[in-house]
C-alpha atoms as a PDB file:
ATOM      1  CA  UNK A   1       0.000   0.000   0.000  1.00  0.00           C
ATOM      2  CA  UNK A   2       0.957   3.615  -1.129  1.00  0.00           C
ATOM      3  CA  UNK A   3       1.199   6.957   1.314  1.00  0.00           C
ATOM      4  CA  UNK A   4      -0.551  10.120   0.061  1.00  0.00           C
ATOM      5  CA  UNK A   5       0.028  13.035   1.901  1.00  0.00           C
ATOM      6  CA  UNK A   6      -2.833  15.788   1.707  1.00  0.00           C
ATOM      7  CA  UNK A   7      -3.639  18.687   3.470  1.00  0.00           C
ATOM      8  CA  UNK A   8      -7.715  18.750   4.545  1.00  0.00           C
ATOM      9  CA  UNK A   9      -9.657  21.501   6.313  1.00  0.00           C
ATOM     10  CA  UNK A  10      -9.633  21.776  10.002  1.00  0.00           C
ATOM     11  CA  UNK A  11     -13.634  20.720   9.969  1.00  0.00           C
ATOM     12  CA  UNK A  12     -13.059  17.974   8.020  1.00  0.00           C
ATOM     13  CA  UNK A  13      -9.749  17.045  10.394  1.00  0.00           C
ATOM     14  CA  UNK A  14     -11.908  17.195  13.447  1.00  0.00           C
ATOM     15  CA  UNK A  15     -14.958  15.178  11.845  1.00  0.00           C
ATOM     16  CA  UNK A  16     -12.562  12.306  10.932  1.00  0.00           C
ATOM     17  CA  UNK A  17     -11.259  12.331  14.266  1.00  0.00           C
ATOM     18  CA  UNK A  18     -14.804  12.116  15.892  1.00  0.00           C
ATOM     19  CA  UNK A  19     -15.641   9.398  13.794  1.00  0.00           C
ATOM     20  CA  UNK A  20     -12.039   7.364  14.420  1.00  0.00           C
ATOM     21  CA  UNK A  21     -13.028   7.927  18.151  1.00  0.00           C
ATOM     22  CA  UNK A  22     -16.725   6.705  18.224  1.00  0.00           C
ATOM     23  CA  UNK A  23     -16.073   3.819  15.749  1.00  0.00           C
ATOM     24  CA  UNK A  24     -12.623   2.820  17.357  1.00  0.00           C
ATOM     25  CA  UNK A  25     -11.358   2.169  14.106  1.00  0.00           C
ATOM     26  CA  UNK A  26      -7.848   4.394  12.699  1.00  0.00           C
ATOM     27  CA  UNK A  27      -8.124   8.102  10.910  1.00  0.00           C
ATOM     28  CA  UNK A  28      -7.023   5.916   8.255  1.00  0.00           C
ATOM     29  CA  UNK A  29      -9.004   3.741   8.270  1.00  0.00           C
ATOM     30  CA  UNK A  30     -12.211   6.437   7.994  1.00  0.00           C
ATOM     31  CA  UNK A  31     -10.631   8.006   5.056  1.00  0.00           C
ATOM     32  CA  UNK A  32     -10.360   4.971   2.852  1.00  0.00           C
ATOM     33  CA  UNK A  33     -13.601   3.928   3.785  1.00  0.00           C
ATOM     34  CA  UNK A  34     -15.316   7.333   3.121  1.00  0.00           C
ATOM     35  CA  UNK A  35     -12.859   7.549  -0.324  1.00  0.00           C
ATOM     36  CA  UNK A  36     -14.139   4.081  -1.465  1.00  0.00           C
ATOM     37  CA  UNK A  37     -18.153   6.031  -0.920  1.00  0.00           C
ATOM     38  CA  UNK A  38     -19.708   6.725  -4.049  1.00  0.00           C
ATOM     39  CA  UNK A  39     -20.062  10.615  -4.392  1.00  0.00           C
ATOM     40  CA  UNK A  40     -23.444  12.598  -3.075  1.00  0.00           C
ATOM     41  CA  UNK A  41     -26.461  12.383  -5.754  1.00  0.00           C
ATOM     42  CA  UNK A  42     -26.154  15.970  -7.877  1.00  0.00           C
ATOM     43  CA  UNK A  43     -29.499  16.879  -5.719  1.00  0.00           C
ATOM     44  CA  UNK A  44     -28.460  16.102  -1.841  1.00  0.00           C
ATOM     45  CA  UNK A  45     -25.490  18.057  -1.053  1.00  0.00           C
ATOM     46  CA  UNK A  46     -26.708  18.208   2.359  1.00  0.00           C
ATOM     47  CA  UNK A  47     -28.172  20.876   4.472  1.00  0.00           C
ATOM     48  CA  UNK A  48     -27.524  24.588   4.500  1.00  0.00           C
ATOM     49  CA  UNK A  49     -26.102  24.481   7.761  1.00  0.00           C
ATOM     50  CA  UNK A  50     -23.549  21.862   6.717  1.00  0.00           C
ATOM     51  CA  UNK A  51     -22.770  23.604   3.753  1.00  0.00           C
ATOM     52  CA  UNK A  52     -22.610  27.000   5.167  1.00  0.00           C
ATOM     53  CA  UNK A  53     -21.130  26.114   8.790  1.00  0.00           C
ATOM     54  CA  UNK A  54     -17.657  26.975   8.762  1.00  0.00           C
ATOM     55  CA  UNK A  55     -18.851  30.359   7.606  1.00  0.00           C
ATOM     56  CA  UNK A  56     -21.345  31.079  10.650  1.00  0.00           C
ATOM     57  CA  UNK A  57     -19.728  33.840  12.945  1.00  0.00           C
ATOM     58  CA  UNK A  58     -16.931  34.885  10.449  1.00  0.00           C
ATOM     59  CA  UNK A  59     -17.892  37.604  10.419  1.00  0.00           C
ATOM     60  CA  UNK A  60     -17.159  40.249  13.199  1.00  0.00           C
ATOM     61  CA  UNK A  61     -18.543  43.592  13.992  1.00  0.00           C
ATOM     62  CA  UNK A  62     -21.860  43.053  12.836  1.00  0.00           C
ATOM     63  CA  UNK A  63     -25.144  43.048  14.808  1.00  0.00           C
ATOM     64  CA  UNK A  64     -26.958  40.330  16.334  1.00  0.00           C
ATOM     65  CA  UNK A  65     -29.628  40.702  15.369  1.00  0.00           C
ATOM     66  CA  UNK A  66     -28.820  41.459  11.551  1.00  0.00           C
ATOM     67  CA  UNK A  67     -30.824  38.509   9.913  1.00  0.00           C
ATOM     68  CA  UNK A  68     -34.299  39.402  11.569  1.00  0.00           C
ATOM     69  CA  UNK A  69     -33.980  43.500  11.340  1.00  0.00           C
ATOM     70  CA  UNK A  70     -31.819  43.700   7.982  1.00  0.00           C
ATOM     71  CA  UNK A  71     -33.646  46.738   6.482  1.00  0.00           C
ATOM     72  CA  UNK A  72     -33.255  48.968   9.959  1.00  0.00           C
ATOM     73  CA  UNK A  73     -29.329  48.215   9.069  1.00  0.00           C
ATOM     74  CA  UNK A  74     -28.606  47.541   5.622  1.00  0.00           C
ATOM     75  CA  UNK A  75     -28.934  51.028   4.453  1.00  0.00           C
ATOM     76  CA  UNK A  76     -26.220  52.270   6.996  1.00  0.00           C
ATOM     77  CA  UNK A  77     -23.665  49.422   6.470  1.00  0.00           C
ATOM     78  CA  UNK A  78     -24.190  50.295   2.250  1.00  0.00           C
ATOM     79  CA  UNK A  79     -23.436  53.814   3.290  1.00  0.00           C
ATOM     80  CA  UNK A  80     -20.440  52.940   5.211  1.00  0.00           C
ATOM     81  CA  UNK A  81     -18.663  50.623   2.653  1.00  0.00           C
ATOM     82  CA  UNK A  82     -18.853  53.065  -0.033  1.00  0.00           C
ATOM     83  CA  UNK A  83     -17.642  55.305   2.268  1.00  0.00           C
ATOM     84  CA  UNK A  84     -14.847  53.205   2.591  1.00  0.00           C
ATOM     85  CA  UNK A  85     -14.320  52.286  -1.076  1.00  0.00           C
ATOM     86  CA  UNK A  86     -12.859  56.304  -1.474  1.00  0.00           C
END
């Protein structure tokens, strides 16, 4: 058997890990199974929040609240960024 060295996403690191854990098997061992997986159907790519997860809370210096009041502060954060674009 061959080595490959590859470099994965911390997320990805840390689900493999989990999984090696709970299963008792090696990281190795998950990867080659999940590898040998046929790929996702085209139409289940899985949830939002699985797609979109590692992006949740990037962002800093915005308000809380944003998503349910987002036309009491769209206006002034459109203002500000082209205020910044000069």
């Amino acid at each position: 058997m061959k080595t490959l060295t590859v470099r994965l996403p911390d997320s990805l690191v840390t689900e493999i890990e989990h999984e090696s854990r709970a299963r008792s098997v090696s990281k190795s061992d998950v990867v080659r199974e999940r590898l040998r997986q046929s790929p996702r159907p085209p139409g289940k790519r899985g949830t939002m929040r699985e797609l979109l997860g590692d992006l949740i809370g990037s962002v800093e210096g915005l308000p809380t609240d944003l998503a349910r009041n987002k036309k009491k502060y769209l206006p002034g954060l459109i203002r500000a960024k082209k205020l910044h674009r000069r």
